[in-house]
PDB file of N, CA and C in Angstrom:
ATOM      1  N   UNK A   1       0.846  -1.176   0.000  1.00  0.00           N
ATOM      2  CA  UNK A   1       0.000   0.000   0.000  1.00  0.00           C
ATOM      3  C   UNK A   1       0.897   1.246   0.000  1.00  0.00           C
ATOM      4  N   UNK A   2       0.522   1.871  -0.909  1.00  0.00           N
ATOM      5  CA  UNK A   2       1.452   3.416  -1.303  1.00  0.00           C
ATOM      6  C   UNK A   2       1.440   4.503   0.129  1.00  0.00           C
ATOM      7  N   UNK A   3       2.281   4.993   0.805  1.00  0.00           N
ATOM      8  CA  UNK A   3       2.321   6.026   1.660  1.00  0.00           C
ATOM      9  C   UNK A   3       1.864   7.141   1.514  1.00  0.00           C
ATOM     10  N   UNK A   4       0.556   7.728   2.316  1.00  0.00           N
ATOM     11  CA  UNK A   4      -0.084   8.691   2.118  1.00  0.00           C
ATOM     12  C   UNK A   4       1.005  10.064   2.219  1.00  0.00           C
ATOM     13  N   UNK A   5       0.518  11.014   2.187  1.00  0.00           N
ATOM     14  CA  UNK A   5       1.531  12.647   1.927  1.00  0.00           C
ATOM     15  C   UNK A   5       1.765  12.683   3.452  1.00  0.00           C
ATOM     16  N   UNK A   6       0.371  12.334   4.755  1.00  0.00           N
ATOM     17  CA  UNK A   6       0.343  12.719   5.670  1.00  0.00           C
ATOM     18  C   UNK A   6       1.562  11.878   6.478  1.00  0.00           C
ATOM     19  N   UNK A   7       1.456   9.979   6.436  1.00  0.00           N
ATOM     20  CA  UNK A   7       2.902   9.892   7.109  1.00  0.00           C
ATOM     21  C   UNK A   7       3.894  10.201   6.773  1.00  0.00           C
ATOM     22  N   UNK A   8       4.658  10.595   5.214  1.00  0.00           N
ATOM     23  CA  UNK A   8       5.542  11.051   4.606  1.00  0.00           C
ATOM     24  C   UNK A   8       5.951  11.975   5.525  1.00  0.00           C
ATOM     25  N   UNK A   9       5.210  12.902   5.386  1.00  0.00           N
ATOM     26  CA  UNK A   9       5.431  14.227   6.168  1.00  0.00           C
ATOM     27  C   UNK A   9       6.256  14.170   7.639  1.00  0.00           C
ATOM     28  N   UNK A  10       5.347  13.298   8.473  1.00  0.00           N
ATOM     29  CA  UNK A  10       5.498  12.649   9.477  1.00  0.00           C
ATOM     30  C   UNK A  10       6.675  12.226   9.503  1.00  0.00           C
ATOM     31  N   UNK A  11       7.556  11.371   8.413  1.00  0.00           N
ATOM     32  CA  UNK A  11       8.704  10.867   8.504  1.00  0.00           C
ATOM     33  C   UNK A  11       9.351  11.701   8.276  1.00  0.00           C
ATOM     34  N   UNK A  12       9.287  12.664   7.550  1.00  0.00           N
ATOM     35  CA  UNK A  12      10.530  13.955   6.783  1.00  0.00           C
ATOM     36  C   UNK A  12      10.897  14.717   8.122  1.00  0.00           C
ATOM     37  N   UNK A  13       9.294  15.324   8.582  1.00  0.00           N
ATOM     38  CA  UNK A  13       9.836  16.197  10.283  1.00  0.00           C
ATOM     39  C   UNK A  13      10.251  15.553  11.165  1.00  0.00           C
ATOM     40  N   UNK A  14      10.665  14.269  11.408  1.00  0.00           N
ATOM     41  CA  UNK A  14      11.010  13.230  12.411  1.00  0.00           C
ATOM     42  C   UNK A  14      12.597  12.976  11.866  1.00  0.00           C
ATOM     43  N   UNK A  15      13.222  12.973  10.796  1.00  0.00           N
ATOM     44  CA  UNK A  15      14.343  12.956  10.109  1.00  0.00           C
ATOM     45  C   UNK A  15      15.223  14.657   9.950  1.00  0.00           C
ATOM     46  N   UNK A  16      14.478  15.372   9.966  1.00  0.00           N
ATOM     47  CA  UNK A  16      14.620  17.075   9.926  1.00  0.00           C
ATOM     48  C   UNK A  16      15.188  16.995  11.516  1.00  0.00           C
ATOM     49  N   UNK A  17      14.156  16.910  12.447  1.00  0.00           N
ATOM     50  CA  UNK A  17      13.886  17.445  13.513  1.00  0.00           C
ATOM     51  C   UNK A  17      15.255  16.194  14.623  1.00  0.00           C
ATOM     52  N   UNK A  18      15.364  15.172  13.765  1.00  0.00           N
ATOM     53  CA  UNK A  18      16.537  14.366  14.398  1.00  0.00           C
ATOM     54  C   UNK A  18      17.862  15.011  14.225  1.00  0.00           C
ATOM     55  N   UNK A  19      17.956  15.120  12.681  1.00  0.00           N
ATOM     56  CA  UNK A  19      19.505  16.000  12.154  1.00  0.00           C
ATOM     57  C   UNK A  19      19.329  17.724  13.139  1.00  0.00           C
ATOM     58  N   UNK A  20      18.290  18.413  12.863  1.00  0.00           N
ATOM     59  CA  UNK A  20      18.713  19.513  13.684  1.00  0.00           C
ATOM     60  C   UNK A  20      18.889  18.988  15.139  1.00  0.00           C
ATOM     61  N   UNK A  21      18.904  18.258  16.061  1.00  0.00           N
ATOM     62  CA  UNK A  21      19.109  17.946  17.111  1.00  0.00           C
ATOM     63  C   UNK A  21      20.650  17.738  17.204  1.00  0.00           C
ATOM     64  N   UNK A  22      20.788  16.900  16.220  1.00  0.00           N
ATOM     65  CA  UNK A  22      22.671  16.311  16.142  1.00  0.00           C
ATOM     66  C   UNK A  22      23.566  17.875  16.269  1.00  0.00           C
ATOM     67  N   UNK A  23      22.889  18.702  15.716  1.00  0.00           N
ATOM     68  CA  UNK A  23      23.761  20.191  15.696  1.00  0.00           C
ATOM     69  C   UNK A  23      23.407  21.021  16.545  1.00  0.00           C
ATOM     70  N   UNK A  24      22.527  20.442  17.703  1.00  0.00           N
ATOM     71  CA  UNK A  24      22.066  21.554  18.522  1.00  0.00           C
ATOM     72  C   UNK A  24      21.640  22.577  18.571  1.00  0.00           C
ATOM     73  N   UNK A  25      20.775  22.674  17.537  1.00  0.00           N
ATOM     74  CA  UNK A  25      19.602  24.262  16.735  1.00  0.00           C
ATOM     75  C   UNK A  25      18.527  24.124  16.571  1.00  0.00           C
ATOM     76  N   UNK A  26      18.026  25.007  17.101  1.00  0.00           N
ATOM     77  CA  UNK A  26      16.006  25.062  17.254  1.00  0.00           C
ATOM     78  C   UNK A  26      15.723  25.293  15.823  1.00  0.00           C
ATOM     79  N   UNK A  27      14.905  24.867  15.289  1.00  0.00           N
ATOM     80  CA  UNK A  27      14.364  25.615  14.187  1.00  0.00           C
ATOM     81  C   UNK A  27      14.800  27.509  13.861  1.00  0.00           C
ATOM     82  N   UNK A  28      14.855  27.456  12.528  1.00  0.00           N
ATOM     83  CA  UNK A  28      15.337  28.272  12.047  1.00  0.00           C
ATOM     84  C   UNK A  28      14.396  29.622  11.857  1.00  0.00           C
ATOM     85  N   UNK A  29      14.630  30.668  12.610  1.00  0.00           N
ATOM     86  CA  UNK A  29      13.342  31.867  12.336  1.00  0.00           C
ATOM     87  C   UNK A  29      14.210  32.667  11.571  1.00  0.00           C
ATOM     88  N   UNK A  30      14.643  32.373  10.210  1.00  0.00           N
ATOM     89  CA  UNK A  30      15.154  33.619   9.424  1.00  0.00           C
ATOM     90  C   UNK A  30      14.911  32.954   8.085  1.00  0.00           C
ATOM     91  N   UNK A  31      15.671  33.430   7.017  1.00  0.00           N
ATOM     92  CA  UNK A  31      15.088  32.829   5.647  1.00  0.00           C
ATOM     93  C   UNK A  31      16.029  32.111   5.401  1.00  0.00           C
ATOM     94  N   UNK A  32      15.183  31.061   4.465  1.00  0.00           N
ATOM     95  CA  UNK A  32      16.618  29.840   3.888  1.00  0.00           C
ATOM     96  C   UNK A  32      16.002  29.495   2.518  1.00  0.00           C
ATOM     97  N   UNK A  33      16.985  28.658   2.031  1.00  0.00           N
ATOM     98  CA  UNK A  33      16.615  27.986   0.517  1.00  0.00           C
ATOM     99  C   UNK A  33      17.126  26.749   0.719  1.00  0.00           C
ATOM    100  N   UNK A  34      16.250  25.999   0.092  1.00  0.00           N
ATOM    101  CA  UNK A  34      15.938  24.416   0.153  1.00  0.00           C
ATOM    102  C   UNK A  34      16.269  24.095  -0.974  1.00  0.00           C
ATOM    103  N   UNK A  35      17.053  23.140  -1.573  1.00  0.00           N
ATOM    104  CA  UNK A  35      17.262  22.212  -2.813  1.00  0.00           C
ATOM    105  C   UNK A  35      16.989  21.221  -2.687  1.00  0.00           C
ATOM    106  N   UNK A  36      16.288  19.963  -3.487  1.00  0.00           N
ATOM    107  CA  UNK A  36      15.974  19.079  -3.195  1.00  0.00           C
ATOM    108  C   UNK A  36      15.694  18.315  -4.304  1.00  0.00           C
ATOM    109  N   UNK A  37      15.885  16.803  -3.951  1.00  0.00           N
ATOM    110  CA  UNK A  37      15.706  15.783  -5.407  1.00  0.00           C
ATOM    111  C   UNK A  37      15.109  15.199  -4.879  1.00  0.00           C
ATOM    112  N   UNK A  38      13.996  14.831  -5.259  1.00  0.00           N
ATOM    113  CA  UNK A  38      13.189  13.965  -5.099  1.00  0.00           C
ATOM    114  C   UNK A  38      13.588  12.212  -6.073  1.00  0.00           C
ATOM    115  N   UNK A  39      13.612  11.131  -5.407  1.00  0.00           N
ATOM    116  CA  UNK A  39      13.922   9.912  -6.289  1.00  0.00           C
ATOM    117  C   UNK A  39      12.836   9.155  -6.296  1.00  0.00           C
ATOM    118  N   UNK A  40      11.883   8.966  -7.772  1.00  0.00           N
ATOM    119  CA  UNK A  40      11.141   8.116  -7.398  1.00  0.00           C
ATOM    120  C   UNK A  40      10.859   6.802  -7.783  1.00  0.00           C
ATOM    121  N   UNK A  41       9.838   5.871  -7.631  1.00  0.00           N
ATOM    122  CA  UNK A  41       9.882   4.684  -7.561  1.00  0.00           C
ATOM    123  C   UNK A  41       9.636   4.571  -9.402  1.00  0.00           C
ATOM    124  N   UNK A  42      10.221   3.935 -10.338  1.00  0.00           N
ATOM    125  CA  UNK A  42       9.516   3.859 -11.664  1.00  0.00           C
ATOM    126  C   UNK A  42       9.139   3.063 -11.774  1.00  0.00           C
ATOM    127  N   UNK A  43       7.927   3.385 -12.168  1.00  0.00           N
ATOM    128  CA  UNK A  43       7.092   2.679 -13.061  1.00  0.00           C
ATOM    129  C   UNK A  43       6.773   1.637 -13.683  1.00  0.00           C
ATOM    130  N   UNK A  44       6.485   0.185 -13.173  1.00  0.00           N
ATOM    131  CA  UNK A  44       6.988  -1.087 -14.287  1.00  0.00           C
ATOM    132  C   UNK A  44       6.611  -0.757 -15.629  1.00  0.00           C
ATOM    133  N   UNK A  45       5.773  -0.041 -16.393  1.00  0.00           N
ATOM    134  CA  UNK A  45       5.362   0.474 -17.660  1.00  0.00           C
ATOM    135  C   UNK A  45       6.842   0.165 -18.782  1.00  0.00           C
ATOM    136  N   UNK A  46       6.581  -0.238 -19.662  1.00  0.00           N
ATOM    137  CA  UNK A  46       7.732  -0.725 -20.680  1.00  0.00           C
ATOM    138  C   UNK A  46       7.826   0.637 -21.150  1.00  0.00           C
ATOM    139  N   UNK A  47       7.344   1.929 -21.167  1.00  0.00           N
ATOM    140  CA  UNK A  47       7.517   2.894 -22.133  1.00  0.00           C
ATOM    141  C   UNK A  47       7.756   4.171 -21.355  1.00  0.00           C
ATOM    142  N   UNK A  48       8.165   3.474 -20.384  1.00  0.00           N
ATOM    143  CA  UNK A  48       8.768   5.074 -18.924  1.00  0.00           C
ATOM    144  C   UNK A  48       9.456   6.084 -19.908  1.00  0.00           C
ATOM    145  N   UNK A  49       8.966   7.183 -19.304  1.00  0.00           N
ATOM    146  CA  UNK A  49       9.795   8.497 -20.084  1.00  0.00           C
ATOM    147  C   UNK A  49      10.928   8.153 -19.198  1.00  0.00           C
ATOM    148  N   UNK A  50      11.972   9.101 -19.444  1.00  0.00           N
ATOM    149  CA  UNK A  50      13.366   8.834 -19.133  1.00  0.00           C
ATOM    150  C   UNK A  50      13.518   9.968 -17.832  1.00  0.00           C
ATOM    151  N   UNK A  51      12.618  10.694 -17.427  1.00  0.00           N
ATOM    152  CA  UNK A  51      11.910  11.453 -16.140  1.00  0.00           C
ATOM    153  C   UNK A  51      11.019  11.446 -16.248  1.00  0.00           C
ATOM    154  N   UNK A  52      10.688  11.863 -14.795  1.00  0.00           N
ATOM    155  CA  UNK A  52       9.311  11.450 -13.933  1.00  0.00           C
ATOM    156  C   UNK A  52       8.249  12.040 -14.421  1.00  0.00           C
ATOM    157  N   UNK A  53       7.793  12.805 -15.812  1.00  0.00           N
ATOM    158  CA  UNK A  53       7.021  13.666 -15.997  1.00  0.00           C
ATOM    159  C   UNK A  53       5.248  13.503 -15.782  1.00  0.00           C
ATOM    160  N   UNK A  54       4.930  12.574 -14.881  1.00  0.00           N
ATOM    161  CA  UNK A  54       4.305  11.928 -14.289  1.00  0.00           C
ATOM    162  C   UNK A  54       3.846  12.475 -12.919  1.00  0.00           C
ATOM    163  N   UNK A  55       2.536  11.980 -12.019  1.00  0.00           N
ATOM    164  CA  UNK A  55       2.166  12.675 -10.582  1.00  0.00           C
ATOM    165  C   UNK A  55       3.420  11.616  -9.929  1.00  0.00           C
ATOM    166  N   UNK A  56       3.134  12.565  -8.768  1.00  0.00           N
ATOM    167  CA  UNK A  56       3.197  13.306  -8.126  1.00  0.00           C
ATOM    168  C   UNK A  56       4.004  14.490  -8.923  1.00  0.00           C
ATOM    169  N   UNK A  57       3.292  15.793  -8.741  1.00  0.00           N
ATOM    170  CA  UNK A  57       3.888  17.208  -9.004  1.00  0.00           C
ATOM    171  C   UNK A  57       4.559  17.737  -8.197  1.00  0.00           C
ATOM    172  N   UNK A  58       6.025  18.172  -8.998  1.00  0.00           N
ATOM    173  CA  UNK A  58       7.016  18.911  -8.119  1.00  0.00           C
ATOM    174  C   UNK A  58       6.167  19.954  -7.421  1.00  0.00           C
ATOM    175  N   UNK A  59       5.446  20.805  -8.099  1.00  0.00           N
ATOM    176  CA  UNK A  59       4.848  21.772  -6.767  1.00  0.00           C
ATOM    177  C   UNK A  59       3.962  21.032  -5.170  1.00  0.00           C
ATOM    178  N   UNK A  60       3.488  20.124  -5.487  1.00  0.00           N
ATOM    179  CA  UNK A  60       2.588  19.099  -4.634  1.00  0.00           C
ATOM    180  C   UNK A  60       4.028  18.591  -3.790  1.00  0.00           C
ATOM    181  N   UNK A  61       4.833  18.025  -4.241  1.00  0.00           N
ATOM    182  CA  UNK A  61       5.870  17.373  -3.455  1.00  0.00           C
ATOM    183  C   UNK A  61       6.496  18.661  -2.448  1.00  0.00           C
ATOM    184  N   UNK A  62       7.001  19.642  -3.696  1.00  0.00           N
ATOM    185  CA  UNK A  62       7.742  20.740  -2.189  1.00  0.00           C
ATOM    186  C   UNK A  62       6.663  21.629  -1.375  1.00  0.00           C
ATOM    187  N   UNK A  63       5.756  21.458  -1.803  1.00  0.00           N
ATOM    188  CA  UNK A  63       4.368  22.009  -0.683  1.00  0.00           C
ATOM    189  C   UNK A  63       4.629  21.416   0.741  1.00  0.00           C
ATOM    190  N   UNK A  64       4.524  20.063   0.484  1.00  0.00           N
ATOM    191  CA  UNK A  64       4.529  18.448   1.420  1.00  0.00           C
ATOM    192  C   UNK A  64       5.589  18.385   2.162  1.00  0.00           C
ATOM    193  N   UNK A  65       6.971  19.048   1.344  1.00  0.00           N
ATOM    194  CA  UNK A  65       8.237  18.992   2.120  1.00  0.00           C
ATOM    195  C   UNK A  65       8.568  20.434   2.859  1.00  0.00           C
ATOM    196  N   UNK A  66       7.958  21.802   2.003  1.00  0.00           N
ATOM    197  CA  UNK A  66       8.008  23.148   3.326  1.00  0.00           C
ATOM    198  C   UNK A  66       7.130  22.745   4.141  1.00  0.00           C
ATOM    199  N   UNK A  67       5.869  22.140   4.303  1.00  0.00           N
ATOM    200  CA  UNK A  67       4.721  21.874   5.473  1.00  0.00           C
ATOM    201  C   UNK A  67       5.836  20.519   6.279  1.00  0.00           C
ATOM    202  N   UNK A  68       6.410  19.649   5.923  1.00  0.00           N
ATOM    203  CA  UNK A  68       6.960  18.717   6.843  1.00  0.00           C
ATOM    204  C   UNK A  68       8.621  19.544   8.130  1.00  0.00           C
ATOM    205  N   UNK A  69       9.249  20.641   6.767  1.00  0.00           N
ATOM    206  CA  UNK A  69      10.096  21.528   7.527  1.00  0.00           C
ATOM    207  C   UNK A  69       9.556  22.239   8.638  1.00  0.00           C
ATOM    208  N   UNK A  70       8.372  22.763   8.544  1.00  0.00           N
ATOM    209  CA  UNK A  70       8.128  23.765   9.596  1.00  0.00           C
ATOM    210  C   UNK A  70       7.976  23.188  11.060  1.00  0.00           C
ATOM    211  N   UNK A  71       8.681  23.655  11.471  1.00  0.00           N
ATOM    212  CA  UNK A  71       8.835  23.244  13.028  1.00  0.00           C
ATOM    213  C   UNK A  71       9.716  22.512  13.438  1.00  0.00           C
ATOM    214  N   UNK A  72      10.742  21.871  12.288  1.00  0.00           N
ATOM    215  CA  UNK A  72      11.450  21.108  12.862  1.00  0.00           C
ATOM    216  C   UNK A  72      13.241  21.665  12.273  1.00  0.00           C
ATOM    217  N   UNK A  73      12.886  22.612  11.124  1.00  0.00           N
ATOM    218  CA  UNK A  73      14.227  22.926  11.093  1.00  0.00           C
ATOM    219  C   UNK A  73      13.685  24.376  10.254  1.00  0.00           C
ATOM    220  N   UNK A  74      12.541  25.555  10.123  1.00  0.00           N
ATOM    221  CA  UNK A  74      12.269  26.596  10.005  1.00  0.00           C
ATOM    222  C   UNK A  74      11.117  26.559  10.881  1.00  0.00           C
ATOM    223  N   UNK A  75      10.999  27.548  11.139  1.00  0.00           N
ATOM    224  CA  UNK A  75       9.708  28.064  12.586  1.00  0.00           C
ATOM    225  C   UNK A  75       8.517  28.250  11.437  1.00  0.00           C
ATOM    226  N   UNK A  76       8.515  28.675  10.228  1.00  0.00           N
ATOM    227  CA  UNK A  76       7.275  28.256   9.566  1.00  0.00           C
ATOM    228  C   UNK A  76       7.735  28.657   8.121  1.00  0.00           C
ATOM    229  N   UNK A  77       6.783  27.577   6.966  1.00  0.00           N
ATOM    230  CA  UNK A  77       7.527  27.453   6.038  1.00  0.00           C
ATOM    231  C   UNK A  77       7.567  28.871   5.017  1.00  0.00           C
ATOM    232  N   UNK A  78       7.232  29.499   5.541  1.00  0.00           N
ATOM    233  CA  UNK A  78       7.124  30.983   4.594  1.00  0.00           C
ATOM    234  C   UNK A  78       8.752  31.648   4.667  1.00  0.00           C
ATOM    235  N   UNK A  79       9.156  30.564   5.775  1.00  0.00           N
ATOM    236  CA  UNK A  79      10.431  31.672   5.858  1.00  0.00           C
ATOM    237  C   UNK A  79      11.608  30.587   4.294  1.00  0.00           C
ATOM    238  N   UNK A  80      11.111  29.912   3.563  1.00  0.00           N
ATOM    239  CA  UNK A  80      11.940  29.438   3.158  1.00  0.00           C
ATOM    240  C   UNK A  80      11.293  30.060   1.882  1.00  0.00           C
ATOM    241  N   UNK A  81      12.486  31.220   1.321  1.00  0.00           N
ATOM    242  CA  UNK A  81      12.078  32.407   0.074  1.00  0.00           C
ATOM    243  C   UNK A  81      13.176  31.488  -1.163  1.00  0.00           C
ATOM    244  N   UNK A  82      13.765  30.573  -1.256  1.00  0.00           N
ATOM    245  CA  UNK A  82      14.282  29.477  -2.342  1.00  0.00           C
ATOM    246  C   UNK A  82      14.057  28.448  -2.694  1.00  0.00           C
ATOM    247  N   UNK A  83      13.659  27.523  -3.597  1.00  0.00           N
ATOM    248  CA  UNK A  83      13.092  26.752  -3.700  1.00  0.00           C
ATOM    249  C   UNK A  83      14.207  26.382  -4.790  1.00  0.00           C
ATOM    250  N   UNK A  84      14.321  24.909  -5.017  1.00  0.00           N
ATOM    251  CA  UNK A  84      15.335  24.242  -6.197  1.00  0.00           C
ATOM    252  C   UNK A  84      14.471  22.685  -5.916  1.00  0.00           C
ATOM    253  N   UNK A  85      14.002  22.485  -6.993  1.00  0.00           N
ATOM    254  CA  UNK A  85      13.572  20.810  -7.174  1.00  0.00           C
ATOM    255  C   UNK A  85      13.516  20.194  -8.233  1.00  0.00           C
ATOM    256  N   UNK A  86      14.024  19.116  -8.091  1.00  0.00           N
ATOM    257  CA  UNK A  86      14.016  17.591  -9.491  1.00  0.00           C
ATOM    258  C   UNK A  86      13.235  16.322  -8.704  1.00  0.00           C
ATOM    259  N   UNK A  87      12.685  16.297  -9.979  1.00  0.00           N
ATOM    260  CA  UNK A  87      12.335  14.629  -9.737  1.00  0.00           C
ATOM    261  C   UNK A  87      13.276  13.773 -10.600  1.00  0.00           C
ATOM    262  N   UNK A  88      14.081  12.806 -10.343  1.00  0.00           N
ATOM    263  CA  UNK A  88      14.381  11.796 -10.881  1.00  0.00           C
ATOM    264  C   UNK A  88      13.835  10.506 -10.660  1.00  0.00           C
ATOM    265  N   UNK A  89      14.540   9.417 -11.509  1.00  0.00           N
ATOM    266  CA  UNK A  89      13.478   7.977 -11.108  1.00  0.00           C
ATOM    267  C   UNK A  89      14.643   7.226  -9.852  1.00  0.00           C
ATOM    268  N   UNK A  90      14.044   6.658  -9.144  1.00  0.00           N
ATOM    269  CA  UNK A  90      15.389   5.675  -8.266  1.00  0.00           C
ATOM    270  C   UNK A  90      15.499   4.837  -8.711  1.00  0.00           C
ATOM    271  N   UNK A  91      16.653   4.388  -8.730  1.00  0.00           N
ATOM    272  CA  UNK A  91      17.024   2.684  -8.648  1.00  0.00           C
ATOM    273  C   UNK A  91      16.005   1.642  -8.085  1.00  0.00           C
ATOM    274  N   UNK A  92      16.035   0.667  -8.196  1.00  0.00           N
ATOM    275  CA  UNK A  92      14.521  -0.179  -7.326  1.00  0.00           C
ATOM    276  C   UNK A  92      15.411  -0.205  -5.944  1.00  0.00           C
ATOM    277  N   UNK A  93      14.345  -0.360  -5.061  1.00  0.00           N
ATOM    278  CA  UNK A  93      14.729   0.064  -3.060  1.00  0.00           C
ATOM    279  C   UNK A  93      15.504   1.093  -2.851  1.00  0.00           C
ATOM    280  N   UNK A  94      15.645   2.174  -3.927  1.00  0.00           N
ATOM    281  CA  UNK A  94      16.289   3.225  -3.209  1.00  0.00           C
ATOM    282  C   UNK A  94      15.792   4.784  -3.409  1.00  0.00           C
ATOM    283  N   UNK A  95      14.595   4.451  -2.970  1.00  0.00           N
ATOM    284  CA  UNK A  95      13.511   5.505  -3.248  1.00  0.00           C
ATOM    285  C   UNK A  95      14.135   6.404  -2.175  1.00  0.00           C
ATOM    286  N   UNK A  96      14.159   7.773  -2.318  1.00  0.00           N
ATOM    287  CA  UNK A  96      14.706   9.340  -1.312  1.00  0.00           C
ATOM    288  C   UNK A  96      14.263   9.990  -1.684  1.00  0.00           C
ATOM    289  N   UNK A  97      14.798  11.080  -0.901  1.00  0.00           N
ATOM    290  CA  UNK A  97      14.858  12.545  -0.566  1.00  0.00           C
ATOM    291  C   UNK A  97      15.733  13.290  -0.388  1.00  0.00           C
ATOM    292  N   UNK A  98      16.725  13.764  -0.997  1.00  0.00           N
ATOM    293  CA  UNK A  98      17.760  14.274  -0.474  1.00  0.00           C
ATOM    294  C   UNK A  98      17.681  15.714  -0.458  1.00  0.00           C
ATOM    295  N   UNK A  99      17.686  16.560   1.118  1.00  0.00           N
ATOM    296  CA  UNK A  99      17.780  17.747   1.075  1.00  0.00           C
ATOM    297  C   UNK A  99      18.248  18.380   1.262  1.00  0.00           C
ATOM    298  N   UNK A 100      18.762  19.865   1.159  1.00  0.00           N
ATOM    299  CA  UNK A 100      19.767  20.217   1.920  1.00  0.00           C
ATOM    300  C   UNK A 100      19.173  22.108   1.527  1.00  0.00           C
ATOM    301  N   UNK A 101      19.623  22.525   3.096  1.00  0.00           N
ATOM    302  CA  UNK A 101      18.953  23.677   3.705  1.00  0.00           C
ATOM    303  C   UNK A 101      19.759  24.477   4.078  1.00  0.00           C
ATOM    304  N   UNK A 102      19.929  25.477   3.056  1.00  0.00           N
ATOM    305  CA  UNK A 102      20.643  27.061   3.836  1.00  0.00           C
ATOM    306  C   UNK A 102      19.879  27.865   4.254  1.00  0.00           C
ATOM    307  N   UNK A 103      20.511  28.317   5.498  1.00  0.00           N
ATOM    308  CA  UNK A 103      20.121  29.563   6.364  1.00  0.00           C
ATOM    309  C   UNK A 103      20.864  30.319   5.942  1.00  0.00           C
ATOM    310  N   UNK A 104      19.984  31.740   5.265  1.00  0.00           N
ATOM    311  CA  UNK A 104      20.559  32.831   4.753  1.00  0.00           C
ATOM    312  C   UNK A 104      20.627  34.158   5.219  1.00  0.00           C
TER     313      UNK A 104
END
């Protein structure tokens, strides 16, 4: 059964909110920019485009990922004024997220 947006979320601020702990920093109340790749699962379909041009939508995905940041590594997601996102396809079992967050 496919993972709804809501535990996703759940897992991203629980993974956010672990790494800002390792560095000893509250959530962030100033502005930052987020880059991020999204990897996703492809498609058994014999005729996969060669990217994801397919749902889930990059705007739908980084919606899902500023709402999973807030509170755990920005105090709310408005403060994040950069945005950078790809979807690529993963490898099979190595479906991610890789993000990475400047405070500016």
């Amino acid at each position: 059964m496919p993972m709804t947006v809501m535990q996703w979320r759940r897992i991203v601020k629980s993974y956010a909110g672990a790494a800002m702990s390792d560095i000893a920093m509250e959530p962030w109340d100033g502005p930052a920019a987020v880059r991020v790749v999204f990897y996703l699962r492809k498609p058994k379909e014999p005729h996969c485009n060669t990217s994801p041009d397919t749902k889930p939508d990059l705007d739908k995905l980084l919606r899902a990922l500023g709402d999973a940041l807030e509170g755990s590594v920005v105090t709310q997601d408005s403060r994040i004024v950069e945005w950078s996102g790809i979807k690529r396809w993963a490898r099979p079992g190595e479906e991610r997220v890789d993000v990475e967050v400047a405070l500016l």
